[in-house]
PDB file of N, CA and C in Angstrom:
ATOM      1  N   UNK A   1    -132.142 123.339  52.433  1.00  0.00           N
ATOM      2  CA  UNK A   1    -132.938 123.820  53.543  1.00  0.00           C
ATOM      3  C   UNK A   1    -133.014 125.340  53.494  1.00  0.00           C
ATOM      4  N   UNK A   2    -134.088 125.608  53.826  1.00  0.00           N
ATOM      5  CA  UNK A   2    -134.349 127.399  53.715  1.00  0.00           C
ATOM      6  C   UNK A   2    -134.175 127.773  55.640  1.00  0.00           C
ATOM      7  N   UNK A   3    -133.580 128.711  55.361  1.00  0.00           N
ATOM      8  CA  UNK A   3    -133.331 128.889  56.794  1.00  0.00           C
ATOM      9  C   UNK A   3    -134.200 130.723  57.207  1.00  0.00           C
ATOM     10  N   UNK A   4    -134.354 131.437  56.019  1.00  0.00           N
ATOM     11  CA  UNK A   4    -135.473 132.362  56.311  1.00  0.00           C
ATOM     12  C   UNK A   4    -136.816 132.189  55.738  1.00  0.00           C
ATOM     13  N   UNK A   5    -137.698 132.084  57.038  1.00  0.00           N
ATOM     14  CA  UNK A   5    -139.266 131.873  56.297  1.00  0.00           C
ATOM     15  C   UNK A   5    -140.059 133.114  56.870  1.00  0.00           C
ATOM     16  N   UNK A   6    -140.952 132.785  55.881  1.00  0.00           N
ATOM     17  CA  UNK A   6    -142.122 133.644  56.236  1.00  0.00           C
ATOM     18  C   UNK A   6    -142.438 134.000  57.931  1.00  0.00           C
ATOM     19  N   UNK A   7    -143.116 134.605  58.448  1.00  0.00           N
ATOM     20  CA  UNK A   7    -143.509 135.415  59.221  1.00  0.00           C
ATOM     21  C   UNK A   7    -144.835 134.628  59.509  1.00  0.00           C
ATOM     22  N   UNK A   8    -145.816 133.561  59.769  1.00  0.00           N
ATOM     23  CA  UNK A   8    -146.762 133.102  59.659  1.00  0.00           C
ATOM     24  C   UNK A   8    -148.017 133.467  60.409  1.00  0.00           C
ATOM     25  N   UNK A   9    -149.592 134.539  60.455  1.00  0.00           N
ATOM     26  CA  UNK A   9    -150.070 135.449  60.790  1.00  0.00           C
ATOM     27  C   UNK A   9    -151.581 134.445  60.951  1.00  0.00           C
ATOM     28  N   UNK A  10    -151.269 133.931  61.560  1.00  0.00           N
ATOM     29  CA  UNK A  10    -153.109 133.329  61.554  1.00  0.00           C
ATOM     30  C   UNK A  10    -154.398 133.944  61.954  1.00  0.00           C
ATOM     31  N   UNK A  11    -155.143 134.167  61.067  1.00  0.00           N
ATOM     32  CA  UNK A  11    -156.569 135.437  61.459  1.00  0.00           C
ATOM     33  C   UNK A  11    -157.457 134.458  61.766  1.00  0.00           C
ATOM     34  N   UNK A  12    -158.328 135.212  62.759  1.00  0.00           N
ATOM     35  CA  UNK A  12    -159.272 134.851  63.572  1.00  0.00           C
ATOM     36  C   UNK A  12    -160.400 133.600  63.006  1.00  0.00           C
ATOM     37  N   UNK A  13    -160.704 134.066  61.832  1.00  0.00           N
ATOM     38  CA  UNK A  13    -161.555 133.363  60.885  1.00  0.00           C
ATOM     39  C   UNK A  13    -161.194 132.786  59.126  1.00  0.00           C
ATOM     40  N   UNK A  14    -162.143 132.358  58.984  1.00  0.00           N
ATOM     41  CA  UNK A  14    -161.883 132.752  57.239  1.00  0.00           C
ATOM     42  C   UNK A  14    -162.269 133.658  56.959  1.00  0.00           C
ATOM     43  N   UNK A  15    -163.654 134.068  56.954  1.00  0.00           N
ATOM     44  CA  UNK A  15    -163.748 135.646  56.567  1.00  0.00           C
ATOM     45  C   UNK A  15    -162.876 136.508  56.546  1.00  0.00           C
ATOM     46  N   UNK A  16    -161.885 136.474  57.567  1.00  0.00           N
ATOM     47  CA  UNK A  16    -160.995 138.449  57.640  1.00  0.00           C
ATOM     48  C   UNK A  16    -159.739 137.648  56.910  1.00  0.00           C
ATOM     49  N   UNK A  17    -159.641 136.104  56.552  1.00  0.00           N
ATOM     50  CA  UNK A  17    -158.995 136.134  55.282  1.00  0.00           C
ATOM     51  C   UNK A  17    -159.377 136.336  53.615  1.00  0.00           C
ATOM     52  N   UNK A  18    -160.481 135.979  53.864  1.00  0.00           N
ATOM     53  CA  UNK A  18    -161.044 136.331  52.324  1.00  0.00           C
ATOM     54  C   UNK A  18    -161.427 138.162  52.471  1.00  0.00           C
ATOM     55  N   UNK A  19    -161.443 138.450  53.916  1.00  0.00           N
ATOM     56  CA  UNK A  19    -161.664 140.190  53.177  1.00  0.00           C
ATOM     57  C   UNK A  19    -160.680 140.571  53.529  1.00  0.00           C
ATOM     58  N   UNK A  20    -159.299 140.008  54.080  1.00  0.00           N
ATOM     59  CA  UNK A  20    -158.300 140.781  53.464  1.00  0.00           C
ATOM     60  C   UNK A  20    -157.711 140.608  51.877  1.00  0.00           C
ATOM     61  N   UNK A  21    -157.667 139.608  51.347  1.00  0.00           N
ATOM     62  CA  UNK A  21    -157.627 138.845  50.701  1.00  0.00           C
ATOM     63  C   UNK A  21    -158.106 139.845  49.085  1.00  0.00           C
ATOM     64  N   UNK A  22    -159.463 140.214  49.415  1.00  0.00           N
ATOM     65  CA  UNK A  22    -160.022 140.981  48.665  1.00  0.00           C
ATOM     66  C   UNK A  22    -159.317 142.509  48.531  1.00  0.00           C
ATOM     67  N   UNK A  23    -159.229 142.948  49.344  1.00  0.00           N
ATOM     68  CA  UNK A  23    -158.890 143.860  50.109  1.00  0.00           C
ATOM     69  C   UNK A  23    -157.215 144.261  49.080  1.00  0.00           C
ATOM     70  N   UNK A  24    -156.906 143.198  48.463  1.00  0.00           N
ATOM     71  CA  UNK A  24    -155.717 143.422  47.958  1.00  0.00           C
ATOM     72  C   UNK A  24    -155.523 143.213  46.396  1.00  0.00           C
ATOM     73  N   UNK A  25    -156.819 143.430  46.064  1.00  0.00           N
ATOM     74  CA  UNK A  25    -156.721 142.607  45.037  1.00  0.00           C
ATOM     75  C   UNK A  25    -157.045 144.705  44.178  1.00  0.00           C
ATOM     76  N   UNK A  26    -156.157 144.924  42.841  1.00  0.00           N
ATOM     77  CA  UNK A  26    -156.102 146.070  42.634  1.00  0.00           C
ATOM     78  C   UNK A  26    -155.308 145.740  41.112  1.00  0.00           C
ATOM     79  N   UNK A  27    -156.126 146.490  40.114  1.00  0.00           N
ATOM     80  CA  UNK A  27    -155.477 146.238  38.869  1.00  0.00           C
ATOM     81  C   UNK A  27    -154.021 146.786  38.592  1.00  0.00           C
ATOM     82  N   UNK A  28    -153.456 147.173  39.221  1.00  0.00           N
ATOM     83  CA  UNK A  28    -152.127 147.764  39.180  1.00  0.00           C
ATOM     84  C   UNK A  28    -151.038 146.755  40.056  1.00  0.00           C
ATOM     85  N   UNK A  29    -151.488 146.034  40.660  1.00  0.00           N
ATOM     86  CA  UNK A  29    -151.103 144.964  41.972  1.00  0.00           C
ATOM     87  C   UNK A  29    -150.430 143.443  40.833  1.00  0.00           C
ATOM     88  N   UNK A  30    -151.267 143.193  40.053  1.00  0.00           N
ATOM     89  CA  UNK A  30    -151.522 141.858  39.412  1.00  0.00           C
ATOM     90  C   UNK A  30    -152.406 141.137  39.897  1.00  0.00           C
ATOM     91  N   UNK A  31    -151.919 140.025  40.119  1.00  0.00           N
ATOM     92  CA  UNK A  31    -153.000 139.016  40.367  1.00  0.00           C
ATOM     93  C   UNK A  31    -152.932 138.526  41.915  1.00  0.00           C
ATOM     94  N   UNK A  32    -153.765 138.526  42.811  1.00  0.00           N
ATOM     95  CA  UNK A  32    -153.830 138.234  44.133  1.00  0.00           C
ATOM     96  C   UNK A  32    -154.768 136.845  44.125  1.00  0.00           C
ATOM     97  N   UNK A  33    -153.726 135.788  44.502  1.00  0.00           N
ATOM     98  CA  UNK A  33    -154.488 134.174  44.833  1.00  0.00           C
ATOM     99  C   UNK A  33    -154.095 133.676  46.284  1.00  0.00           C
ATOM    100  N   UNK A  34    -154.885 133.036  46.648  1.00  0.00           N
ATOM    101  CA  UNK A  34    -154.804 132.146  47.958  1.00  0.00           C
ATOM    102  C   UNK A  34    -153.952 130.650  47.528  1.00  0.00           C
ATOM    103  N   UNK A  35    -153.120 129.756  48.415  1.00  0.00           N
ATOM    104  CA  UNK A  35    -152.517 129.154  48.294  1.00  0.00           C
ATOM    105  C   UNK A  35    -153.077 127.745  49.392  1.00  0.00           C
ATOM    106  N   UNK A  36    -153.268 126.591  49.021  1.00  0.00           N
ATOM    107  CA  UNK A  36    -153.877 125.659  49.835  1.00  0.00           C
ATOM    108  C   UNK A  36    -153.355 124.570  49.794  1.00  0.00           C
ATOM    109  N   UNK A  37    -153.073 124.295  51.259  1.00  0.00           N
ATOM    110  CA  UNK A  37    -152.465 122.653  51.188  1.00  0.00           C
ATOM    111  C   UNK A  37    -152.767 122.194  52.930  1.00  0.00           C
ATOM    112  N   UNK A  38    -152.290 120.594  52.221  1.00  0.00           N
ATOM    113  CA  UNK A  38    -152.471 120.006  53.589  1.00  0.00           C
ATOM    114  C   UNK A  38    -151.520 119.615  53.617  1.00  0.00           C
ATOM    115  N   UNK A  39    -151.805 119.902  55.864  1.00  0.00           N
ATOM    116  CA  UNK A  39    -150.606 119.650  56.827  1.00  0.00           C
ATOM    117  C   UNK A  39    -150.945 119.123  58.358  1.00  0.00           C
ATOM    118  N   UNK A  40    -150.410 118.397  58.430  1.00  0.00           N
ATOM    119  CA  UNK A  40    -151.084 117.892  60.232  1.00  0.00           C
ATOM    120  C   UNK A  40    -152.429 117.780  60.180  1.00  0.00           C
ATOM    121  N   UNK A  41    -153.000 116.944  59.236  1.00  0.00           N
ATOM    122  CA  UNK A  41    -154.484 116.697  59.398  1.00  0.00           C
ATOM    123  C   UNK A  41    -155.392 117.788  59.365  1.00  0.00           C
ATOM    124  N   UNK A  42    -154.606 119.228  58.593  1.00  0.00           N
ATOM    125  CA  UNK A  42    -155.563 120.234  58.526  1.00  0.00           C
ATOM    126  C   UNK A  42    -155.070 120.553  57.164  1.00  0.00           C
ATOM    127  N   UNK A  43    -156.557 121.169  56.104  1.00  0.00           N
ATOM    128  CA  UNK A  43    -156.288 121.943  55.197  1.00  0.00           C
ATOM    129  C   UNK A  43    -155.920 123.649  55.618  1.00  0.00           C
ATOM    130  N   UNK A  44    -155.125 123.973  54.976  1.00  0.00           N
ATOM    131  CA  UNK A  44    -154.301 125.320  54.930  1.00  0.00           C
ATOM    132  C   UNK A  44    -154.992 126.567  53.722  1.00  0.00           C
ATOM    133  N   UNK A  45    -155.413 127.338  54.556  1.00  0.00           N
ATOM    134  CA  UNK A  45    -155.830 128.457  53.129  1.00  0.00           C
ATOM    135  C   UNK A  45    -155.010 129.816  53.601  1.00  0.00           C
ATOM    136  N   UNK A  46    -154.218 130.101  52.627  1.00  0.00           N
ATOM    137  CA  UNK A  46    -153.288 131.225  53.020  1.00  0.00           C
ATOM    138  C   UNK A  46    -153.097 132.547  51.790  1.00  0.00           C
ATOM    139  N   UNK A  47    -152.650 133.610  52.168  1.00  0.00           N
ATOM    140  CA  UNK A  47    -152.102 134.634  51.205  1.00  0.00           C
ATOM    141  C   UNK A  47    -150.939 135.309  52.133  1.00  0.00           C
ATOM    142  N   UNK A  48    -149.514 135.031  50.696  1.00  0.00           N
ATOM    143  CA  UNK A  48    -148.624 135.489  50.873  1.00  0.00           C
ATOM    144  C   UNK A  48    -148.599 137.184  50.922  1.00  0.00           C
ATOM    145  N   UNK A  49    -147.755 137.674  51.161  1.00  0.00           N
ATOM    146  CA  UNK A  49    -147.577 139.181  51.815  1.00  0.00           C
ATOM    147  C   UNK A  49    -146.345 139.990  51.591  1.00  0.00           C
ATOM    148  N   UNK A  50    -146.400 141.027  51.662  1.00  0.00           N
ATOM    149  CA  UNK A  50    -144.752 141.832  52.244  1.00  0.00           C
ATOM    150  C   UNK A  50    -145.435 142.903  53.298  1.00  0.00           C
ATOM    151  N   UNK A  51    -144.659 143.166  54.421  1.00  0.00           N
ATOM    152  CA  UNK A  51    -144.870 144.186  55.250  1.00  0.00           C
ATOM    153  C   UNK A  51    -143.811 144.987  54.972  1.00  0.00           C
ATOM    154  N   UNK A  52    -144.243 145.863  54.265  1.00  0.00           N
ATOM    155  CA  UNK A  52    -142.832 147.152  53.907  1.00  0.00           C
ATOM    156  C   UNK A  52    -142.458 147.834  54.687  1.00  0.00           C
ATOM    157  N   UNK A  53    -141.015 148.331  54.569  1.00  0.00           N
ATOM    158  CA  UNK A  53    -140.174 148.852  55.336  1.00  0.00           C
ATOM    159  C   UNK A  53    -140.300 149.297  56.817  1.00  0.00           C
ATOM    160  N   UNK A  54    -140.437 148.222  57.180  1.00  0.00           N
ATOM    161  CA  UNK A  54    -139.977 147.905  58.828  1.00  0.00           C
ATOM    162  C   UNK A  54    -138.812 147.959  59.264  1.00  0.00           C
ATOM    163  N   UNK A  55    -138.678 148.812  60.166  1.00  0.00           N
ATOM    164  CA  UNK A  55    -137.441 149.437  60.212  1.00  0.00           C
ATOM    165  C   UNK A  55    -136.200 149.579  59.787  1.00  0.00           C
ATOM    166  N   UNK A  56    -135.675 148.657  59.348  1.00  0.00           N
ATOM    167  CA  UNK A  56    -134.037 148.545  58.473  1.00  0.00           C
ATOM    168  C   UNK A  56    -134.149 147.608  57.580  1.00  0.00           C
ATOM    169  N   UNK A  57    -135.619 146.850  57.548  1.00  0.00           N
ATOM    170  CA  UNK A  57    -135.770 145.560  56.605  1.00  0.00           C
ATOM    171  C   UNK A  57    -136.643 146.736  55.174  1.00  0.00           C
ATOM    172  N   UNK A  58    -136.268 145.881  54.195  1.00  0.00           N
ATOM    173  CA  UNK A  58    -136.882 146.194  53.057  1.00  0.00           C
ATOM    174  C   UNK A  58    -138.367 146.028  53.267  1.00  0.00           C
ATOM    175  N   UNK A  59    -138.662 144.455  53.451  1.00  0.00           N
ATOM    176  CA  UNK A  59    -139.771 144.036  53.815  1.00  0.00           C
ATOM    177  C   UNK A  59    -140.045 142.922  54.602  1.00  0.00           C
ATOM    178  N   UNK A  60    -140.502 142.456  55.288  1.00  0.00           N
ATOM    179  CA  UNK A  60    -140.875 141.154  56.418  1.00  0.00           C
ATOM    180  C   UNK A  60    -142.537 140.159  55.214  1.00  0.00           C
ATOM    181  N   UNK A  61    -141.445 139.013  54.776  1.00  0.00           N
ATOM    182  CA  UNK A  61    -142.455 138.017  54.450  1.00  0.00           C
ATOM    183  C   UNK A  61    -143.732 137.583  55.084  1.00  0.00           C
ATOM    184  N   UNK A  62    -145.033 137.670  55.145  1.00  0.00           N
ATOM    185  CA  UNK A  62    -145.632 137.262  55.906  1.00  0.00           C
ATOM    186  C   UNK A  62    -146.733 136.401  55.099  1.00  0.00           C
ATOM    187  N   UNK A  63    -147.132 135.514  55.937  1.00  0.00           N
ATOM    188  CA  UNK A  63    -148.097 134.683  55.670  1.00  0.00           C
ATOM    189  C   UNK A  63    -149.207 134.225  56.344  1.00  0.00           C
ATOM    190  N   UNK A  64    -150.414 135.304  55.538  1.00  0.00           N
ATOM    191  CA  UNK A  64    -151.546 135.642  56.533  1.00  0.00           C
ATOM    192  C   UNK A  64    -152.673 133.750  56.468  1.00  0.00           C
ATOM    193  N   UNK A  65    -152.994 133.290  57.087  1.00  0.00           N
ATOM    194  CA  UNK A  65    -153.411 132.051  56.615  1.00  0.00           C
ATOM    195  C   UNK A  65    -154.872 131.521  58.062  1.00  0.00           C
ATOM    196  N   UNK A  66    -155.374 130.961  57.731  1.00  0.00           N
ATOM    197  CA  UNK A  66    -156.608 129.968  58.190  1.00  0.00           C
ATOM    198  C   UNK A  66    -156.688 128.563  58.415  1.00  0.00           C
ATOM    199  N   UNK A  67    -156.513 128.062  59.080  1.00  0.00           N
ATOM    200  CA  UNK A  67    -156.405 126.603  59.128  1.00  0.00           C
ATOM    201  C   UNK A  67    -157.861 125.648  59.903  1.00  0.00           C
ATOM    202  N   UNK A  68    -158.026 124.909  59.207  1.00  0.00           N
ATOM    203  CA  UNK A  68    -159.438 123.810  59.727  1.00  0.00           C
ATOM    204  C   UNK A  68    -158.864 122.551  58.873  1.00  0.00           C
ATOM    205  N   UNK A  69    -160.280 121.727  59.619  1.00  0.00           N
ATOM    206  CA  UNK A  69    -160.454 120.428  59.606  1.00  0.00           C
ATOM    207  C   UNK A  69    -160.943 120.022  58.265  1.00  0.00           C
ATOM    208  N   UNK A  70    -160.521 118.951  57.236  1.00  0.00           N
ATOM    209  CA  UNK A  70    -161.138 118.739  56.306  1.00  0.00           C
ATOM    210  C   UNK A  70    -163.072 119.160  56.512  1.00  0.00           C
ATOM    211  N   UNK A  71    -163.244 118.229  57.950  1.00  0.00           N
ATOM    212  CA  UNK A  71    -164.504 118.444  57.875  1.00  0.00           C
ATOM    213  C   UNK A  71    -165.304 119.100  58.421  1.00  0.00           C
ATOM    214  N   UNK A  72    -164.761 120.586  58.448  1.00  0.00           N
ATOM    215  CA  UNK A  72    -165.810 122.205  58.592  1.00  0.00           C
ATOM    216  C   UNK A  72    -165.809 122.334  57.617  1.00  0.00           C
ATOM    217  N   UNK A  73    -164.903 122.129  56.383  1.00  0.00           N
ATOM    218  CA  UNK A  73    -165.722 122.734  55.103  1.00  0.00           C
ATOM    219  C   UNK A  73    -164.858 121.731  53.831  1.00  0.00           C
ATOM    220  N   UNK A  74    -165.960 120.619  53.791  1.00  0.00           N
ATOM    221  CA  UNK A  74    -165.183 119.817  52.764  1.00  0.00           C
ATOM    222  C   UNK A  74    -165.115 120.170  51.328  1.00  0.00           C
ATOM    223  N   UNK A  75    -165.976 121.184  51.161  1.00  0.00           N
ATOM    224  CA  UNK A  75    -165.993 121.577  49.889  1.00  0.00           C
ATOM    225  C   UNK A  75    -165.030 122.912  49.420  1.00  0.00           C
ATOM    226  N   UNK A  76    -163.986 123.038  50.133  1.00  0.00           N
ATOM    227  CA  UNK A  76    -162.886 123.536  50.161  1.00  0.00           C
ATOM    228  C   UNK A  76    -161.656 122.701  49.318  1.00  0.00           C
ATOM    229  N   UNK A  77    -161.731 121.232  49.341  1.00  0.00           N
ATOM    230  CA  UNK A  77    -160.809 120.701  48.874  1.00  0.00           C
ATOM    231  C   UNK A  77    -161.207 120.161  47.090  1.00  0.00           C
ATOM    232  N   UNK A  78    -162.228 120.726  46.896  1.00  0.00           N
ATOM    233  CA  UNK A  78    -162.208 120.600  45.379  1.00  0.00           C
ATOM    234  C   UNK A  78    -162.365 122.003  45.118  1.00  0.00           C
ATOM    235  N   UNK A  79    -162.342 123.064  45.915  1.00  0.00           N
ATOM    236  CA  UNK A  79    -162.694 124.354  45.242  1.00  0.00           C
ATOM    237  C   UNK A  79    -161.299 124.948  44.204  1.00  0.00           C
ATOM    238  N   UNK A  80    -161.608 125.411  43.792  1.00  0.00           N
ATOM    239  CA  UNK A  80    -160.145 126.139  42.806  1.00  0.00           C
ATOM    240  C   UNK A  80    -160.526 128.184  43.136  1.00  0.00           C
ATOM    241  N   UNK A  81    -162.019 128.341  44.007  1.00  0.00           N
ATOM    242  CA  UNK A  81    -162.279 130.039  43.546  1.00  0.00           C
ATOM    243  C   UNK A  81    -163.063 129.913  45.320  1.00  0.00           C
ATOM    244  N   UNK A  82    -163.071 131.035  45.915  1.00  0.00           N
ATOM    245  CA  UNK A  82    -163.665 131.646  46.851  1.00  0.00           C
ATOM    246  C   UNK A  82    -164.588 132.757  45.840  1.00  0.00           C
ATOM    247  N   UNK A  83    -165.318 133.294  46.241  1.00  0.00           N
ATOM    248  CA  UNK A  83    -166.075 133.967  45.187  1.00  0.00           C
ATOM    249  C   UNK A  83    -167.373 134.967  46.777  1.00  0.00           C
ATOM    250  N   UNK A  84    -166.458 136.003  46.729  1.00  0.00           N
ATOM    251  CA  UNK A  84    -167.123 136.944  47.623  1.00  0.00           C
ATOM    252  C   UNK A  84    -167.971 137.663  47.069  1.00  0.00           C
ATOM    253  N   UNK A  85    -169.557 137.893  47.326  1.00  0.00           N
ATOM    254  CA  UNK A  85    -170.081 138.491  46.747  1.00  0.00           C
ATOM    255  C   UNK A  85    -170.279 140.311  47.264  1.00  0.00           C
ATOM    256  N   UNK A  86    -170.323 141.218  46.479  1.00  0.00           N
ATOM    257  CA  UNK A  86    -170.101 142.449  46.799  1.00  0.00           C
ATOM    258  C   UNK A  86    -171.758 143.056  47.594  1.00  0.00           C
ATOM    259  N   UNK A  87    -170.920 143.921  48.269  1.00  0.00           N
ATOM    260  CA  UNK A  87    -172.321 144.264  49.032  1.00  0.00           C
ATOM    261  C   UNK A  87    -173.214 143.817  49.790  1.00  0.00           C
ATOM    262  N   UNK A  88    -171.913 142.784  50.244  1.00  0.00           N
ATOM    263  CA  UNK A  88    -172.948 141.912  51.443  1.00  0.00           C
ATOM    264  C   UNK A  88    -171.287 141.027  51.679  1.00  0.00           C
ATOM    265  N   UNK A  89    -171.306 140.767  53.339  1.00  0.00           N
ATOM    266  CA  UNK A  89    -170.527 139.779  53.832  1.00  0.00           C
ATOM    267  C   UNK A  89    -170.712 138.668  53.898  1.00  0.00           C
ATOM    268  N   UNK A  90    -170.537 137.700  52.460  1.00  0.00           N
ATOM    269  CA  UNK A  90    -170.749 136.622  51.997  1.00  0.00           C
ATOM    270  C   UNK A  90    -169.933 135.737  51.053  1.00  0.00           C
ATOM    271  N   UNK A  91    -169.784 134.535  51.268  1.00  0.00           N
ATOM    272  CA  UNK A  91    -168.380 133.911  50.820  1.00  0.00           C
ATOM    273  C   UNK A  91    -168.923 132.478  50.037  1.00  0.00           C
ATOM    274  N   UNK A  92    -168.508 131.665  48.964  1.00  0.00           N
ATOM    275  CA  UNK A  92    -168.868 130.488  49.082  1.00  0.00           C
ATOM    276  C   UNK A  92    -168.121 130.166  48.491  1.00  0.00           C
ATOM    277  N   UNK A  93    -167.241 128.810  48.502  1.00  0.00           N
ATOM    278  CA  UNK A  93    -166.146 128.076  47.597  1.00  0.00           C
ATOM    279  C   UNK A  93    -166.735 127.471  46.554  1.00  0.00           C
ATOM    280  N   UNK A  94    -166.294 127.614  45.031  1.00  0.00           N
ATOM    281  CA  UNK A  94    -166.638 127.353  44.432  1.00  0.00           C
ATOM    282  C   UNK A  94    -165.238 126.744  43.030  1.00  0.00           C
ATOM    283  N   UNK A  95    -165.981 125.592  42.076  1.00  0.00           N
ATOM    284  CA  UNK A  95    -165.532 125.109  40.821  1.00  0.00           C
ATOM    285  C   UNK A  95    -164.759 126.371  39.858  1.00  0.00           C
ATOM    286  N   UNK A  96    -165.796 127.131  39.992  1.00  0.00           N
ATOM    287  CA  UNK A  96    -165.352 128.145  38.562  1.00  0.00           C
ATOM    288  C   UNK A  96    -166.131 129.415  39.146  1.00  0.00           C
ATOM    289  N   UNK A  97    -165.516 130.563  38.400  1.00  0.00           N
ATOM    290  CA  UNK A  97    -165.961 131.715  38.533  1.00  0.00           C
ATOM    291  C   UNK A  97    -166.937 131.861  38.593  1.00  0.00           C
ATOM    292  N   UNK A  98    -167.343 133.296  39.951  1.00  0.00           N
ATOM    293  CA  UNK A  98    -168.877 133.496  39.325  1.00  0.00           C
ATOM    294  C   UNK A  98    -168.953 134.917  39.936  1.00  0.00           C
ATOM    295  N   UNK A  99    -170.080 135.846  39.012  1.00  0.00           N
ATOM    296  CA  UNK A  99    -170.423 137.185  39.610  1.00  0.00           C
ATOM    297  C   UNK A  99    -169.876 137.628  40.948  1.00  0.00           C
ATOM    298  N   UNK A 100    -169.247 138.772  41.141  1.00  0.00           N
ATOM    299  CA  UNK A 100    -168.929 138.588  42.359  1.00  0.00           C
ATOM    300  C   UNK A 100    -167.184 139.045  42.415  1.00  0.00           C
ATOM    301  N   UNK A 101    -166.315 138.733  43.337  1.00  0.00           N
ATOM    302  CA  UNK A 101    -165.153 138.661  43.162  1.00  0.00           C
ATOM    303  C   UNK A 101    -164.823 137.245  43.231  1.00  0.00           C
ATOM    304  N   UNK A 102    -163.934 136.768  42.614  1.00  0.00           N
ATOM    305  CA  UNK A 102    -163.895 135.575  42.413  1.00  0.00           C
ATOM    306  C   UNK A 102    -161.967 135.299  42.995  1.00  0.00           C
ATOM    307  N   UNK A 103    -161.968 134.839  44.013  1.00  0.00           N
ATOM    308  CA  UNK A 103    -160.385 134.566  44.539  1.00  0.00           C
ATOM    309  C   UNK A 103    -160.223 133.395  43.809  1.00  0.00           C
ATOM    310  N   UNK A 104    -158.788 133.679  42.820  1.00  0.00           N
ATOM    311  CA  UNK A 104    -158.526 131.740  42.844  1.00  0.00           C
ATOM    312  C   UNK A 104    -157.672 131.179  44.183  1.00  0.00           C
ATOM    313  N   UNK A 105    -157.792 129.999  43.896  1.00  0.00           N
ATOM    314  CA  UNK A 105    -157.080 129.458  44.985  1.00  0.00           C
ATOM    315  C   UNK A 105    -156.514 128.239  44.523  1.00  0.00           C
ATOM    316  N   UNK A 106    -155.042 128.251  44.603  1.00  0.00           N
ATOM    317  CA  UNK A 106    -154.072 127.859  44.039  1.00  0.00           C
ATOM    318  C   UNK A 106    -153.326 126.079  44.834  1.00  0.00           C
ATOM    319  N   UNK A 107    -154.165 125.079  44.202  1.00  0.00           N
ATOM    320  CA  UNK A 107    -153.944 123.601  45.493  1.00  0.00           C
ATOM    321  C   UNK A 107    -152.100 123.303  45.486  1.00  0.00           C
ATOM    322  N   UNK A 108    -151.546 123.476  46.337  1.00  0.00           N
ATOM    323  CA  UNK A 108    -150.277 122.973  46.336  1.00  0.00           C
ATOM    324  C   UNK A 108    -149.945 121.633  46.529  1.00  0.00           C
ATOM    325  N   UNK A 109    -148.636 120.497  46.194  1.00  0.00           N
ATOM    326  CA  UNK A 109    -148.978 119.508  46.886  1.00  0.00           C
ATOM    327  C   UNK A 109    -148.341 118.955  47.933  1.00  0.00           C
ATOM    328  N   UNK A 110    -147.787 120.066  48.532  1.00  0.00           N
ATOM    329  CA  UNK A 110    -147.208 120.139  50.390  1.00  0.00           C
ATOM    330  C   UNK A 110    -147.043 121.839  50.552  1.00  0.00           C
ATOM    331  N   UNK A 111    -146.921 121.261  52.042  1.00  0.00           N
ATOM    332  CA  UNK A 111    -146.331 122.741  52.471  1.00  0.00           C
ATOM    333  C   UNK A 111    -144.906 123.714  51.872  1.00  0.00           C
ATOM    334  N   UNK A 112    -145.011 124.704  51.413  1.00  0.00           N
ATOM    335  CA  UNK A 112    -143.657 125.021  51.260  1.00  0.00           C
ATOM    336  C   UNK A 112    -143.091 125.219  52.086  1.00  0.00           C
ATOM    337  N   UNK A 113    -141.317 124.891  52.068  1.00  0.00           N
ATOM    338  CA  UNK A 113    -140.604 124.687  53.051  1.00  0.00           C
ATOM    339  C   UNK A 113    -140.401 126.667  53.670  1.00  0.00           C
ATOM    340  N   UNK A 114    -140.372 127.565  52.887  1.00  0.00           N
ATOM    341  CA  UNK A 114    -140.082 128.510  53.287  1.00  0.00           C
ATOM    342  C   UNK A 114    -141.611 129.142  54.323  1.00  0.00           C
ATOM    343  N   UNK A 115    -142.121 127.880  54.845  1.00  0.00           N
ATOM    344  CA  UNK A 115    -143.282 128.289  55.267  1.00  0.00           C
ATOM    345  C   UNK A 115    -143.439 127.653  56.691  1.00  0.00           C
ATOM    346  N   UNK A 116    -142.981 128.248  57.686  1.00  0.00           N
ATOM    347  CA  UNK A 116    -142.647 127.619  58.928  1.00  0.00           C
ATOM    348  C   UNK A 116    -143.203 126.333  59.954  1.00  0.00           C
ATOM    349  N   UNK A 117    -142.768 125.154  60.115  1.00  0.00           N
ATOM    350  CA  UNK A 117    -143.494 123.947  60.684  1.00  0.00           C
ATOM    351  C   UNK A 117    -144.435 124.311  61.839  1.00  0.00           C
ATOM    352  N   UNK A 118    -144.470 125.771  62.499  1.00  0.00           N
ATOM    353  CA  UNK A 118    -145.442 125.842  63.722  1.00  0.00           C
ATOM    354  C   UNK A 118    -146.433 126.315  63.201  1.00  0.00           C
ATOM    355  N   UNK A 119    -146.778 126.477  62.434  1.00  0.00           N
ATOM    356  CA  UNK A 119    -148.342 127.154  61.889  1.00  0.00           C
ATOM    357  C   UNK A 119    -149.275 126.012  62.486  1.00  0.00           C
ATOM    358  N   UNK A 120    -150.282 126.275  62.524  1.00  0.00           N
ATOM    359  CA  UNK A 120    -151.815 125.430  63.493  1.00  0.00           C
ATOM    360  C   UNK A 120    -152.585 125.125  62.422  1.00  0.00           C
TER     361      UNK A 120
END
């Protein structure tokens, strides 16, 4: 049993997760992916985090994430890429890469435990 978890941060939409999401993505960084699974009858789209040095902590785990219904966007559960296109606030899940920024998104096959049971 994990007894410290993540910090769990649910944003308003999907959008201000895919543009934070973007937002982090920096060739010096590595590789920035979204993480997806289902839980309580909802698919989960999330990106892990560190909030640095907060006050005496090194860093606070956080886990910025989005949660819906299989069916607002069923074509979420075969996607493997979010794929934001630049220069315009526009998003579409997709098979495979395309022009654009291309998020992968990584299908898990449960929740991880270091990932707290009250998330929505």
């Amino acid at each position: 049993m994990i007894e410290e978890k993540v910090v769990p941060i649910k944003t308003q939409s999907l959008a201000d997760l895919v543009r934070l999401t973007a937002s982090t993505i920096m060739p010096t960084h590595g590789v920035t992916y979204l993480i997806k699974f289902k839980y309580k009858n909802k698919v989960v789209l999330g990106l892990l985090g560190v909030f640095r040095d907060y006050y005496k902590y090194y860093g606070i785990p956080i886990f910025y994430y989005y949660s819906f219904d299989e069916s607002q966007n069923p074509e979420v559960l075969s996607a493997n890429y979010i794929v934001l296109y630049s220069g315009e606030e526009r998003f579409e899940f997709s098979k495979h890469p395309k022009p654009g920024i291309a998020i992968p998104i990584i299908s898990l096959v449960e929740k991880p435990a270091f990932i707290p049971d009250e998330i929505e």
